[in-house]
Protein backbone atom coordinates (compact mmCIF):
# COMPACT_ATOMS: atom_id res chain seq x y z
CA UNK A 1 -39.17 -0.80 -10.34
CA UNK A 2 -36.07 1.12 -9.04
CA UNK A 3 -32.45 0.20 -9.43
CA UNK A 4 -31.67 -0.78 -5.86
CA UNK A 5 -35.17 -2.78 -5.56
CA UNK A 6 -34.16 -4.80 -8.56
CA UNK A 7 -30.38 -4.93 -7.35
CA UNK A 8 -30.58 -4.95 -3.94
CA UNK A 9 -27.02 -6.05 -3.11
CA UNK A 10 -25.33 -3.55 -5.02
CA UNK A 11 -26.22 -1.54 -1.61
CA UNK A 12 -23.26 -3.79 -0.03
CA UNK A 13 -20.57 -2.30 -0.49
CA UNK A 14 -18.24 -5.36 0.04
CA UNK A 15 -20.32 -6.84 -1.98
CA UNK A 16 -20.06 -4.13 -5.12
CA UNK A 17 -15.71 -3.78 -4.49
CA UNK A 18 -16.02 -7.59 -5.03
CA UNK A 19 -17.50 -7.88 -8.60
CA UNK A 20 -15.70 -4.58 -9.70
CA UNK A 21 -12.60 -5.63 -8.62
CA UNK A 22 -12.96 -9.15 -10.30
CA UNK A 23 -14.16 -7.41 -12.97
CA UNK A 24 -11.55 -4.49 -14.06
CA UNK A 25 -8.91 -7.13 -13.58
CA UNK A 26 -10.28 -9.78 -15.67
CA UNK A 27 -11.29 -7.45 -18.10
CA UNK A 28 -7.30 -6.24 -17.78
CA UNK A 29 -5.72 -10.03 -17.74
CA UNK A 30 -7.71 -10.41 -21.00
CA UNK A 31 -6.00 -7.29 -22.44
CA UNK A 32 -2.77 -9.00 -21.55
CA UNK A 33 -2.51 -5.66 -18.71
CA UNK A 34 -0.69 -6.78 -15.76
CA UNK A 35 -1.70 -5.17 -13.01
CA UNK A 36 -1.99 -6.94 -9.17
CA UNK A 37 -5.17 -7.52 -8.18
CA UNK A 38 -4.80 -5.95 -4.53
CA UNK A 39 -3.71 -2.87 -6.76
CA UNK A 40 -7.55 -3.03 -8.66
CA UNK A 41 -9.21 -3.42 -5.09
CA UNK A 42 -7.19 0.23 -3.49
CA UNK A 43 -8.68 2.04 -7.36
CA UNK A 44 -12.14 0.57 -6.83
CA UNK A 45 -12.19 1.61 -3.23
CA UNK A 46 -11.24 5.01 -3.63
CA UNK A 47 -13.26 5.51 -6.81
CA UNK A 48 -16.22 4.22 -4.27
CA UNK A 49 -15.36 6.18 -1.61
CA UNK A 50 -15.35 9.50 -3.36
CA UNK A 51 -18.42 8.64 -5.28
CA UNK A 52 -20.10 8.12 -1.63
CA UNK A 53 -18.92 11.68 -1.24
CA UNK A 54 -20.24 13.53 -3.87
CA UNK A 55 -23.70 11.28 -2.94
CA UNK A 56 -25.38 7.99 -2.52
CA UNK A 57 -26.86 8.25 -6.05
CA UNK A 58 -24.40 6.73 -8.96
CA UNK A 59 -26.87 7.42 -11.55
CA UNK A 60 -28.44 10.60 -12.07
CA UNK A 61 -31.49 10.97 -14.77
């Protein structure tokens, strides 16, 4: 079984912004690093964005 067939909403890319973002910055908040959250969601976009760039595969084998 792939990746994507066993994770197929990671495709969504709303979806995969959402749970980084909450992630980072919870991760962040619990190393007492303030940071605003609207601040986490621009990073995770553009991070996205340019991986879409370079190609629709994150992981390479």
């Amino acid at each position: 079984m792939k990746f994507y067939e066993k994770y197929p909403q990671l495709k969504d890319r709303t979806f995969l912004t959402k749970v980084l973002t909450d992630t980072i910055y919870s991760t962040m908040a619990l190393e007492d690093q303030t940071i605003e959250e609207t601040r986490v969601e621009e990073l995770v976009k553009t991070l996205l964005h340019d991986a879409e760039l370079k190609g629709p595969q994150f992981f390479s084998n």
